[in-house]
Protein backbone atom coordinates (compact mmCIF):
# COMPACT_ATOMS: atom_id res chain seq x y z
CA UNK A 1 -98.56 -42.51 25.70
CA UNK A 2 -98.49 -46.19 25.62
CA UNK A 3 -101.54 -48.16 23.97
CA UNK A 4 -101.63 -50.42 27.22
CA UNK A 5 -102.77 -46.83 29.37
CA UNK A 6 -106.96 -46.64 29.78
CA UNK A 7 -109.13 -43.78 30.40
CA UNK A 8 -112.03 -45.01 32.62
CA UNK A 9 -113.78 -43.19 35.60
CA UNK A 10 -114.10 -43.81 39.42
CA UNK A 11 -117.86 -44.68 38.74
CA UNK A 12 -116.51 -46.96 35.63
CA UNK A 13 -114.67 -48.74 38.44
CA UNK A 14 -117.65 -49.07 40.47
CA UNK A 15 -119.70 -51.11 37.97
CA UNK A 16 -117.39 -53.02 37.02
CA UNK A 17 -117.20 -54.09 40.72
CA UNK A 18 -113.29 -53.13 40.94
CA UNK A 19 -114.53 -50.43 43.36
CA UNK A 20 -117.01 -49.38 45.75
CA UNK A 21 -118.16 -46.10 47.32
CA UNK A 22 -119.99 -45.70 50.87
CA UNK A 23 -120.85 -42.84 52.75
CA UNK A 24 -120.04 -42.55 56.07
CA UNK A 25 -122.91 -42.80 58.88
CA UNK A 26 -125.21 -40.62 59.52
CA UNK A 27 -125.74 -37.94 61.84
CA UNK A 28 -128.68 -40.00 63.97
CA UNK A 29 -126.23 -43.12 64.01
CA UNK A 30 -123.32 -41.00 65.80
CA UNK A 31 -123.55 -38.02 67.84
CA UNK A 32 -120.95 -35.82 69.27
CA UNK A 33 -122.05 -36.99 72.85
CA UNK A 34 -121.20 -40.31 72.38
CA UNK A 35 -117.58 -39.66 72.12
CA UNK A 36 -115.44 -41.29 74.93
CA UNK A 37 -111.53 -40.78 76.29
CA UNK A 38 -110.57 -44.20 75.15
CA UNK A 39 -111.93 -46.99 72.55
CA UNK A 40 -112.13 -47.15 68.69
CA UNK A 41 -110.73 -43.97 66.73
CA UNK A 42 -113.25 -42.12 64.51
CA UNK A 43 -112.19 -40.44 61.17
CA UNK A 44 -113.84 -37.16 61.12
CA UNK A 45 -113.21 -34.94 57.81
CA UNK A 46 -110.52 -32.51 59.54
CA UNK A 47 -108.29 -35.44 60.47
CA UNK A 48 -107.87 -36.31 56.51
CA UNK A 49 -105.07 -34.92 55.24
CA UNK A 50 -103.12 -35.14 52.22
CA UNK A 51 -102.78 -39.00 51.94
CA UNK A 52 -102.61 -39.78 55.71
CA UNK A 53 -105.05 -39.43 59.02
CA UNK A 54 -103.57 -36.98 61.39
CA UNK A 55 -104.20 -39.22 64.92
CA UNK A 56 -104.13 -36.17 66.66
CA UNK A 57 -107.88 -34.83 65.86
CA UNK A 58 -109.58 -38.88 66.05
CA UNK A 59 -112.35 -38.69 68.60
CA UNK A 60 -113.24 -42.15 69.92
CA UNK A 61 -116.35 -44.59 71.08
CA UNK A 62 -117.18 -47.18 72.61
CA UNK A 63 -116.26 -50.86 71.55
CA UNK A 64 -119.96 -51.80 71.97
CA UNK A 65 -121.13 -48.51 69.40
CA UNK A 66 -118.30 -49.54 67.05
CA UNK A 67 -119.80 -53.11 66.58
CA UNK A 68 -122.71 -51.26 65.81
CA UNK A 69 -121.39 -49.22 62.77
CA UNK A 70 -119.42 -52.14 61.74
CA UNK A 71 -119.89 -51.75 57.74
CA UNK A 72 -118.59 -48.38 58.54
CA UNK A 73 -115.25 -49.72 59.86
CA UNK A 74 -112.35 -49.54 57.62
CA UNK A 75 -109.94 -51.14 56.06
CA UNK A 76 -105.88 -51.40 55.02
CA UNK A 77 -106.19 -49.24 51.49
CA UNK A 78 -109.22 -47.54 51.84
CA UNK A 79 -109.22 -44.17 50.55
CA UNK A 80 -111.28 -41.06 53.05
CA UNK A 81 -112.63 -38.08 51.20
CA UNK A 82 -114.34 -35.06 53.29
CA UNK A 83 -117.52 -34.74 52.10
CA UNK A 84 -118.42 -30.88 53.17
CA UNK A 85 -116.58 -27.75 54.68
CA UNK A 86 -113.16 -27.11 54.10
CA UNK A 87 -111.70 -30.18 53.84
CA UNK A 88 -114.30 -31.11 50.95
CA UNK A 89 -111.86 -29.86 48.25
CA UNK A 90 -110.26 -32.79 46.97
CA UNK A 91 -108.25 -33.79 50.16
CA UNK A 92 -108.16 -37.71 50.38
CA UNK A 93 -106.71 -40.18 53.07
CA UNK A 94 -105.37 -43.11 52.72
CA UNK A 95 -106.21 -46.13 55.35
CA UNK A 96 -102.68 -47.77 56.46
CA UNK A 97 -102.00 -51.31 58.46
CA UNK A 98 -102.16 -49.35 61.79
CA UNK A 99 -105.92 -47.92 61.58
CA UNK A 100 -107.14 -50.89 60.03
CA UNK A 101 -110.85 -51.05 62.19
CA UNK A 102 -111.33 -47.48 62.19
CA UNK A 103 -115.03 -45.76 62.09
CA UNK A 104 -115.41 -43.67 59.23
CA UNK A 105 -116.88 -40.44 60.37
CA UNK A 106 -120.48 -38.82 59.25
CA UNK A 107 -118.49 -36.60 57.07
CA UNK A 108 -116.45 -38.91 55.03
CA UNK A 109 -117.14 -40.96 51.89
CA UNK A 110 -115.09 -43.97 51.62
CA UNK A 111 -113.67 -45.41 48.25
CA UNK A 112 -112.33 -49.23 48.71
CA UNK A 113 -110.79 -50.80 46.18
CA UNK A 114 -111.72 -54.43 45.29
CA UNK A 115 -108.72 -56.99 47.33
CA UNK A 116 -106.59 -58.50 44.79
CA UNK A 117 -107.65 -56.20 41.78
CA UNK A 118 -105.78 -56.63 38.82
CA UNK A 119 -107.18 -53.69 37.58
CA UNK A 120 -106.31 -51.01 39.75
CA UNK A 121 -103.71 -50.30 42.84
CA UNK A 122 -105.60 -48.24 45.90
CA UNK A 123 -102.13 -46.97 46.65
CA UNK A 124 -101.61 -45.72 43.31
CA UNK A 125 -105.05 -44.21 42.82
CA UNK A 126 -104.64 -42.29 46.18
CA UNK A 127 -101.55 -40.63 44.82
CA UNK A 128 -103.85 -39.84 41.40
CA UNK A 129 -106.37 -38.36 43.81
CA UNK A 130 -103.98 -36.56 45.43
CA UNK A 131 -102.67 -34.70 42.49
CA UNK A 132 -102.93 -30.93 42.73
CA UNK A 133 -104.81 -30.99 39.44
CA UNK A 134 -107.32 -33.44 40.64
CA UNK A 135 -107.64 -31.58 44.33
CA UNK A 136 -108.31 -28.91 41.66
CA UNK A 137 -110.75 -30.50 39.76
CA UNK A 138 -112.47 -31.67 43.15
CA UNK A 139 -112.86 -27.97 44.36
CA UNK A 140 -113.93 -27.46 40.66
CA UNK A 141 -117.42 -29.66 41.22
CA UNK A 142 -117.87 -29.16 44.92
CA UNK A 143 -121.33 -27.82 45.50
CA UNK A 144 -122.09 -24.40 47.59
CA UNK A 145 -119.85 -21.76 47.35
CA UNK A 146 -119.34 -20.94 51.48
CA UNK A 147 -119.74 -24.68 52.44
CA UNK A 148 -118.22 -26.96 49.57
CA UNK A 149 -119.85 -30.40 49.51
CA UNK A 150 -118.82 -33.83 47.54
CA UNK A 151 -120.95 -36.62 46.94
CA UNK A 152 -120.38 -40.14 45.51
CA UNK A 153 -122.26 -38.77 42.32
CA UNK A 154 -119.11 -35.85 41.78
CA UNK A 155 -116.66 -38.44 42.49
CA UNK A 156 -117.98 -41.65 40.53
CA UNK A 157 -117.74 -38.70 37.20
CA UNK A 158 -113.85 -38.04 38.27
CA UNK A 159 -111.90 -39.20 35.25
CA UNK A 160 -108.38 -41.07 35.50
CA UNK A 161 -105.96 -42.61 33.15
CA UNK A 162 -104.49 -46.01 34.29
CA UNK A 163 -101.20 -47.70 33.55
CA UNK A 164 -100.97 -51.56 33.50
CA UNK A 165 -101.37 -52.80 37.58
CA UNK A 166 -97.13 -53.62 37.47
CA UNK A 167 -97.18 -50.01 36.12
CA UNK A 168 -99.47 -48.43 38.62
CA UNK A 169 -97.50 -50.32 41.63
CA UNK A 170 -93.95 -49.00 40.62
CA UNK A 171 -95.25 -45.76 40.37
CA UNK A 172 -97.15 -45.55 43.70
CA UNK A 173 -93.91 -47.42 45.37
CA UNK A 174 -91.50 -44.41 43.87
CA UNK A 175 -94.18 -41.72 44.76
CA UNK A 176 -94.61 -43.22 48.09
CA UNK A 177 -90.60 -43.37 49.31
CA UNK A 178 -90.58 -39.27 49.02
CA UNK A 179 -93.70 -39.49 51.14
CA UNK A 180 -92.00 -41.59 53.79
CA UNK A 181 -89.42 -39.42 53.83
CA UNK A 182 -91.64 -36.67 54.72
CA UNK A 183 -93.99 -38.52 56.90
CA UNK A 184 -90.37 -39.65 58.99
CA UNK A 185 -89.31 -35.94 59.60
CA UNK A 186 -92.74 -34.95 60.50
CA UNK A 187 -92.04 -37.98 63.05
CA UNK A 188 -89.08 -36.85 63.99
CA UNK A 189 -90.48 -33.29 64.87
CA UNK A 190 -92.31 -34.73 67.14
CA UNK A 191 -89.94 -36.43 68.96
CA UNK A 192 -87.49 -33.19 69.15
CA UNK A 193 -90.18 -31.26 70.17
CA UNK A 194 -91.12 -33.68 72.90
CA UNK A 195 -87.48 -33.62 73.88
CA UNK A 196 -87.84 -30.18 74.33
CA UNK A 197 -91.08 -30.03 76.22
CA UNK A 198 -90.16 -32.86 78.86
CA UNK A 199 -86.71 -31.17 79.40
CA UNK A 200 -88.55 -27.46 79.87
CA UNK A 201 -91.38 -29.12 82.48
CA UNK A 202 -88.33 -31.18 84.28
CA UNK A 203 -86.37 -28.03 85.11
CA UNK A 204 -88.76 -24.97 85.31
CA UNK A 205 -92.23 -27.12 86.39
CA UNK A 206 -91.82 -29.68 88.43
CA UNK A 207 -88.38 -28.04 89.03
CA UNK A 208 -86.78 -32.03 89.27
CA UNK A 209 -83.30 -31.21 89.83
CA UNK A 210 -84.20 -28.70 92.75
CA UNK A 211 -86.12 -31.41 94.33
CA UNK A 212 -83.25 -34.05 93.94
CA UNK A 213 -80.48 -31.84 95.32
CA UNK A 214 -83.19 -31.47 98.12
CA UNK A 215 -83.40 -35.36 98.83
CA UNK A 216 -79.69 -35.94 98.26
CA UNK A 217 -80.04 -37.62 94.69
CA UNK A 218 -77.71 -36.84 91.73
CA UNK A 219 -79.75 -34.64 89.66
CA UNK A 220 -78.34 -36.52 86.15
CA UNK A 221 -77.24 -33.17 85.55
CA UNK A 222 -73.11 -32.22 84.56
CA UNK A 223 -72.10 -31.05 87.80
CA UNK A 224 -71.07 -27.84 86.52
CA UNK A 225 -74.78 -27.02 85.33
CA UNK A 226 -75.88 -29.13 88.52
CA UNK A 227 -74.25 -26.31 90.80
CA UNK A 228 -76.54 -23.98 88.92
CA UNK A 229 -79.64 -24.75 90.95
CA UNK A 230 -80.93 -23.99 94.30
CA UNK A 231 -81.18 -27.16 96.60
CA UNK A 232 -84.31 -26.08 98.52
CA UNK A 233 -87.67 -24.60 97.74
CA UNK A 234 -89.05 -21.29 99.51
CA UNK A 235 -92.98 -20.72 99.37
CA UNK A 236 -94.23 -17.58 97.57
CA UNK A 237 -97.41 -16.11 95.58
CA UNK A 238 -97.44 -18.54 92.89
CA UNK A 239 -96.79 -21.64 95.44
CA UNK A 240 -93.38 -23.42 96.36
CA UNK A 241 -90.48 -22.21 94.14
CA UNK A 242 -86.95 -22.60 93.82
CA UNK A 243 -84.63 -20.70 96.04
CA UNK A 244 -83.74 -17.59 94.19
CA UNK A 245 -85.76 -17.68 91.71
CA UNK A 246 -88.56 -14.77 91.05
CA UNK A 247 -92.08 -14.73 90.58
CA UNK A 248 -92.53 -12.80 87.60
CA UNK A 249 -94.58 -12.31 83.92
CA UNK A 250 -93.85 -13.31 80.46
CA UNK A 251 -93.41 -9.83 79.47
CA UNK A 252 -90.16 -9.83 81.57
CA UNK A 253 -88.19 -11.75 79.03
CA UNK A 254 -90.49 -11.26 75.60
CA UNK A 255 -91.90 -9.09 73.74
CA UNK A 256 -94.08 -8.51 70.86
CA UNK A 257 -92.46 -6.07 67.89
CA UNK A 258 -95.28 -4.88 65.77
CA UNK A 259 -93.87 -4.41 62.54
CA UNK A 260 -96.35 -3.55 60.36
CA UNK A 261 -96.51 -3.77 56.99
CA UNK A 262 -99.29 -2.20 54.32
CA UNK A 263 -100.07 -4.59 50.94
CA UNK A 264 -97.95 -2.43 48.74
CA UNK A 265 -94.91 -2.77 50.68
CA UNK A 266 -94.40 -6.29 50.26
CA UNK A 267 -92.40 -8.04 47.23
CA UNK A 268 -94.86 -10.52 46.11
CA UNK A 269 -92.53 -13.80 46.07
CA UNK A 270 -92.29 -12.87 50.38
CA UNK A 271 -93.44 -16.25 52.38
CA UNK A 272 -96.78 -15.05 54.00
CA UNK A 273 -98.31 -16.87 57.08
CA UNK A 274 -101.92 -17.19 58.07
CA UNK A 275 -103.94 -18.94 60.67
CA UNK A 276 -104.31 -21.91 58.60
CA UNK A 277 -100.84 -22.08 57.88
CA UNK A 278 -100.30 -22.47 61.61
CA UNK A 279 -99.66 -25.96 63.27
CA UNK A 280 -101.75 -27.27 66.05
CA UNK A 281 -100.52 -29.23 69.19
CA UNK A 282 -96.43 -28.37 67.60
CA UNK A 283 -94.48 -26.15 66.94
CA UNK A 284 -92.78 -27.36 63.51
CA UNK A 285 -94.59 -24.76 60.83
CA UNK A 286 -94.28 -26.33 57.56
CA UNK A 287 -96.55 -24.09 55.43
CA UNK A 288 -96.99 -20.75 53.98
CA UNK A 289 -97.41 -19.15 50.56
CA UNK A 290 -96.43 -15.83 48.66
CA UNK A 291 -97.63 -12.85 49.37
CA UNK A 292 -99.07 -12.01 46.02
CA UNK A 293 -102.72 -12.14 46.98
CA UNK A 294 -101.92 -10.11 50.18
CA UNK A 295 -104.34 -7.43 50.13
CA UNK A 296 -103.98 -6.08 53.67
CA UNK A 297 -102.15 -4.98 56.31
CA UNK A 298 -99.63 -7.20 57.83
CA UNK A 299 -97.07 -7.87 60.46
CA UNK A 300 -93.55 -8.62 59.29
CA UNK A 301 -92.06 -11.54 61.35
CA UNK A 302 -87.82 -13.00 61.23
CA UNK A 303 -87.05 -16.40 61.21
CA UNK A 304 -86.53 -18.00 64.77
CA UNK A 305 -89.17 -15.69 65.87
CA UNK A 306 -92.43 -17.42 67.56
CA UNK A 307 -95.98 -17.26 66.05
CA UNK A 308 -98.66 -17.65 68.31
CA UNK A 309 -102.52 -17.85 66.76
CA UNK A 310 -104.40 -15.21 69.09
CA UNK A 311 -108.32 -15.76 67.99
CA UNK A 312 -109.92 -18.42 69.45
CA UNK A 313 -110.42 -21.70 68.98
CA UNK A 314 -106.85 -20.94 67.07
CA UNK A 315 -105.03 -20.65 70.49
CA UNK A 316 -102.31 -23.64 70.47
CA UNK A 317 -101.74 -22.64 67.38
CA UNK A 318 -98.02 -22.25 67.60
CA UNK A 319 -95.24 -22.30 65.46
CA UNK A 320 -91.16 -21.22 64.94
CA UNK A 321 -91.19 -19.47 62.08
CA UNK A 322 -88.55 -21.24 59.69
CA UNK A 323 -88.44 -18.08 57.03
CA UNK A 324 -88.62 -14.42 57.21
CA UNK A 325 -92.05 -12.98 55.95
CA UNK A 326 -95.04 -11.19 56.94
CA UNK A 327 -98.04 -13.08 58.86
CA UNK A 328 -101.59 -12.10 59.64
CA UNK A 329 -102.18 -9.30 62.14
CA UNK A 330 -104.37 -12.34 63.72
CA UNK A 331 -101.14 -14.09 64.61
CA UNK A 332 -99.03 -12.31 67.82
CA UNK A 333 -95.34 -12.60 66.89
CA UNK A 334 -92.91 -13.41 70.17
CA UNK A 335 -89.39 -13.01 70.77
CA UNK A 336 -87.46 -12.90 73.69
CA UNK A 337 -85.81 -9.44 75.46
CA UNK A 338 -82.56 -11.56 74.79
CA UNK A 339 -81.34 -14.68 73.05
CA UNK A 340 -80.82 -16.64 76.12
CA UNK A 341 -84.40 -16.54 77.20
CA UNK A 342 -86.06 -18.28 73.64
CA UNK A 343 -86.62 -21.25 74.67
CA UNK A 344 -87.68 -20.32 78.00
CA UNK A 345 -90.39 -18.30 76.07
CA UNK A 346 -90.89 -20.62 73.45
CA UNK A 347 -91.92 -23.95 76.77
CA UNK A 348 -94.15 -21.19 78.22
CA UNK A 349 -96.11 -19.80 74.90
CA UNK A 350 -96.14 -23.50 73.87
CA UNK A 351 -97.55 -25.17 76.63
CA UNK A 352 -101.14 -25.56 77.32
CA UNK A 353 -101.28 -23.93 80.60
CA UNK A 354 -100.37 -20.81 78.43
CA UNK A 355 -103.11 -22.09 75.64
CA UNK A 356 -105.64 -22.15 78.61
CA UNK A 357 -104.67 -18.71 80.22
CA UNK A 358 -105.18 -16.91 76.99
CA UNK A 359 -108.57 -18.94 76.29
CA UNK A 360 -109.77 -18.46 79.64
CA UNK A 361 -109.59 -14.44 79.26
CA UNK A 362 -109.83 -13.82 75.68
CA UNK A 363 -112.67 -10.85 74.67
CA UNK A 364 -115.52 -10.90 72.35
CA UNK A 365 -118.03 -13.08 72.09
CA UNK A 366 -118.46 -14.08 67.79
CA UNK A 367 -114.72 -14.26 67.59
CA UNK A 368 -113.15 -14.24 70.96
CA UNK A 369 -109.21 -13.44 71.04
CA UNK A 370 -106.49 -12.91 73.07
CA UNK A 371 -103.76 -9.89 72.79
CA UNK A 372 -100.28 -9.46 73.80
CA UNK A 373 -101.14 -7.64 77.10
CA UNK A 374 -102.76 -10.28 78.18
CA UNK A 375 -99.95 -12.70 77.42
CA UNK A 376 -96.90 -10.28 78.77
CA UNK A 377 -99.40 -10.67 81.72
CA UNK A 378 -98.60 -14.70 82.00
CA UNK A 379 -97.41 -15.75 85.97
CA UNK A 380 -94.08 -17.04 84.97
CA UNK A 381 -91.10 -18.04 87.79
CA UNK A 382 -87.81 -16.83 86.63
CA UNK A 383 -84.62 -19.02 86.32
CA UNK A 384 -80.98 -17.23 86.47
CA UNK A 385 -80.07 -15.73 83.66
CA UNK A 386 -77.23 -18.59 83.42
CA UNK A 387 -79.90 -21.05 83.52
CA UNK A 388 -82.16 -19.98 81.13
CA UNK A 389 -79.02 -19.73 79.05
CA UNK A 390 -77.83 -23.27 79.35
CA UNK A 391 -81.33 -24.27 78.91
CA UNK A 392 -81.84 -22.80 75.77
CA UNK A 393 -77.89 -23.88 74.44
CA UNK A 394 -79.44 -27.61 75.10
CA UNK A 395 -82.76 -26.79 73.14
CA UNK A 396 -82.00 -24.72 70.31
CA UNK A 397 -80.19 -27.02 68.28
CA UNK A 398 -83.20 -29.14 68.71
CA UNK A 399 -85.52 -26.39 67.23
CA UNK A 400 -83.47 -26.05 64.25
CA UNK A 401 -83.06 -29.40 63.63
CA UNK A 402 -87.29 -29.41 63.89
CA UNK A 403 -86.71 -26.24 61.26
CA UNK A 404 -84.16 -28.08 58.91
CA UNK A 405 -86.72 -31.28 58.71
CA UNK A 406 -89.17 -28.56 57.83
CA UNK A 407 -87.43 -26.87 54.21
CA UNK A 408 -86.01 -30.61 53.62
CA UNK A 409 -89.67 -32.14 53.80
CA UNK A 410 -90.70 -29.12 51.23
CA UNK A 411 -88.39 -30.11 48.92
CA UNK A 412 -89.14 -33.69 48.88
CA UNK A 413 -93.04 -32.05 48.82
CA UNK A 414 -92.01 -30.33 45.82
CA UNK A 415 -90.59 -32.70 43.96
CA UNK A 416 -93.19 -35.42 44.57
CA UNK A 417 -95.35 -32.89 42.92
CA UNK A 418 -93.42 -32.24 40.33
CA UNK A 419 -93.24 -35.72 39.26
CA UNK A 420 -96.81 -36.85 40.16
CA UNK A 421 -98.65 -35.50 37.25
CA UNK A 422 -96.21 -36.59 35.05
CA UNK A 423 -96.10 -40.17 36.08
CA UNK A 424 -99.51 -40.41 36.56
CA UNK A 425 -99.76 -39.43 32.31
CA UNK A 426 -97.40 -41.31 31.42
CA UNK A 427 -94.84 -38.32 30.20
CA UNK A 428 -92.69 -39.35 32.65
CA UNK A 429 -91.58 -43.52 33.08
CA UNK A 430 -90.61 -44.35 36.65
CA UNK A 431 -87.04 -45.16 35.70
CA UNK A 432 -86.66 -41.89 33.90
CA UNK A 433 -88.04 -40.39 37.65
CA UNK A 434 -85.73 -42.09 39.82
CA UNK A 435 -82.71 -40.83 38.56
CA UNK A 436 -84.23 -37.59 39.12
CA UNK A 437 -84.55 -38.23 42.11
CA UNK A 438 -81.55 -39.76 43.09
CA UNK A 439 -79.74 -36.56 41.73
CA UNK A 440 -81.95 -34.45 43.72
CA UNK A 441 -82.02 -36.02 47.07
């Protein structure tokens, strides 16, 4: 290793005022109650993930109670640990341009680095903190075994090596470019998969080109597809409904093939799914593990197939599986009576009408959950055949482009972890790296 490399500590940093730690407010300055639909975004711990704030989860309050938790607002670099429950295993955030004024939440410990430090890049010390050896090291000194906690004391005694600050930057720029690249197909997910949702509610919700062959509008449809549907509406039990078209239940076109699978009977290297594998609010299901540790019985699941979280508050948990394995018997695998119907299936089981049916009459009362009788039960309207068909020709290729971002992003993920602990020791120089990486991507 080079002389010029140092071994210091977060806490090191801290005295020597390169670096600061603050905990987030406390539970009498912000309550639950004082959340609001729109103002200033709140970090709470399950919104940090690895390296960025999922906007999704950010509850919000007021402009007034912002000003009034203004140290707590954050800044361009800062770094977000979770300081208890799950997330309070090493997982860190990093604070970009666009959530610059941010509330940290009661559960978060901020680390900010010192503007214009010579000593140390916040970029590059979020990618050290995201290391799998440090997230390691972080579940490591957690205290409490069923409820892990940090505290600035466990990370001030984290330990780091650091590179000269030209060093440091070059390494967090390379490391940061296969993150990009991940962060844009998680982006672009989300755009196919609104693409797929806005086309679904157009044509089997609001049923849009029904109602403009109704009015005498061109449906912006090909008029082939256009001759497809009904021009008028007729009333029945579930309300006003295209011409033709049947009041019916999801179990008409899907069904639920319990394939079960005991411990023994699975190869160990087999992708396994659980409920916190599953995605929330999408569909694009990025993460699983071996089966190894598998040590009951499961459900064996095909790729394409749809995975649906069935214990509550896990509904709208939903996900297309992108491998073949086996998933918890906690998760209801889907697939359609026949390939035309998928994505008809897959707008339904995705929506959140569905997500509210199944909440709305889950059982139990500890762990309440849903089952597939009660979703085959689902008030659906049913298309023609040739509709649901062309519907699903002009989605599918959509899903699987959602699926291909999905095994590309992993292998970025995989190489970005690959090199990280090897930059960040300096066994690896960032020249050396890049023409690893330009061979691999």
């Amino acid at each position: 290793m080079a002389d010029e490399w140092r071994e210091t500590t977060i806490g090191a940093l801290c005295d020597d005022g390169v670096a600061e730690l603050q905990t987030g407010p406390f539970g009498s300055q912000l309550h639950a109650r004082e959340y609001v639909d729109s103002g200033v975004p709140v970090v709470p711990t399950a919104a940090i993930r690895r390296r960025r704030i999922d906007h999704d989860l950010l509850p919000r309050i007021s402009p007034s109670k912002a000003d009034q938790l203004s140290r707590h607002r954050l800044r361009c670099g800062d770094i977000l640990f979770a300081r208890r429950g799950a997330q309070a295993t090493g997982q860190v955030a990093i604070v970009r341009a666009a959530e610059e004024g941010f509330i940290s939440g009661t559960g978060v410990i901020r680390l900010r680095v010192r503007p214009g430090s010579t000593i140390v890049d916040a970029d590059f010390l979020s990618h050290v903190l995201s290391d799998p050896t440090s997230v390691e090291w972080f579940k490591f000194h957690a205290i409490g075994a069923t409820m892990p906690n940090l505290n600035e004391g466990i990370i001030r005694s984290f330990p780091l090596l650091l590179p000269p600050l030209q060093e440091q930057r070059a390494i967090a720029h390379m490391l940061g470019t296969l993150d990009d690249k991940i962060e844009l197909n998680r982006r672009m997910s989300e755009t196919l998969e609104a693409m797929v949702r806005a086309l679904f509610e157009s044509w089997f919700v609001r049923f849009d080109p029904v109602r403009a062959k109704m009015e005498g509008r061109d449906p912006g449809l090909p008029s082939d597809l256009a001759d497809l549907f009904p021009d008028r509406l007729v009333d029945s039990e579930l309300g006003e409904i295209p011409e033709g078209w049947n009041p019916s239940t999801l179990g008409d076109v899907a069904d639920n093939p319990r394939r079960g699978v005991q411990p023994g009977e699975i190869p160990p290297e087999t992708p396994y799914i659980g409920l916190e594998h599953m995605p929330k609010r999408r569909i694009a299901l990025d993460t699983w593990e071996d089966a190894a540790s598998v040590e009951s019985n499961k459900f064996i699941f095909r790729r394409g197939e749809i995975l649906f979280g069935k214990l509550r508050p896990y509904f709208h948990k939903v996900g297309v599986a992108p491998v073949a394995g086996v998933c918890s018997t906690d998760i209801v695998v889907v697939t359609p009576v026949a390939p035309e119907w998928f994505g008809f299936v897959l707008g339904h089981v995705s929506s959140v009408e569905f997500v509210d049916y199944t909440n709305a009459g889950s059982t139990g009362t500890r762990m309440p959950r849903t089952s597939w009788s009660q979703m085959a039960a689902y008030p659906v309207i049913l298309p023609s055949q040739a509709i649901a068909a062309r519907f699903d020709a002009m989605i599918r290729p959509l899903v699987e482009r959602i699926i291909s971002t999905v095994h590309e992003s992993r292998t970025l993920a995989a190489l970005r972890d690959t090199l990280l602990p090897k930059l960040i020791s300096g066994e690896l120089r960032v020249k050396d790296a890049e023409r690893l990486v330009a061979a691999t991507t």
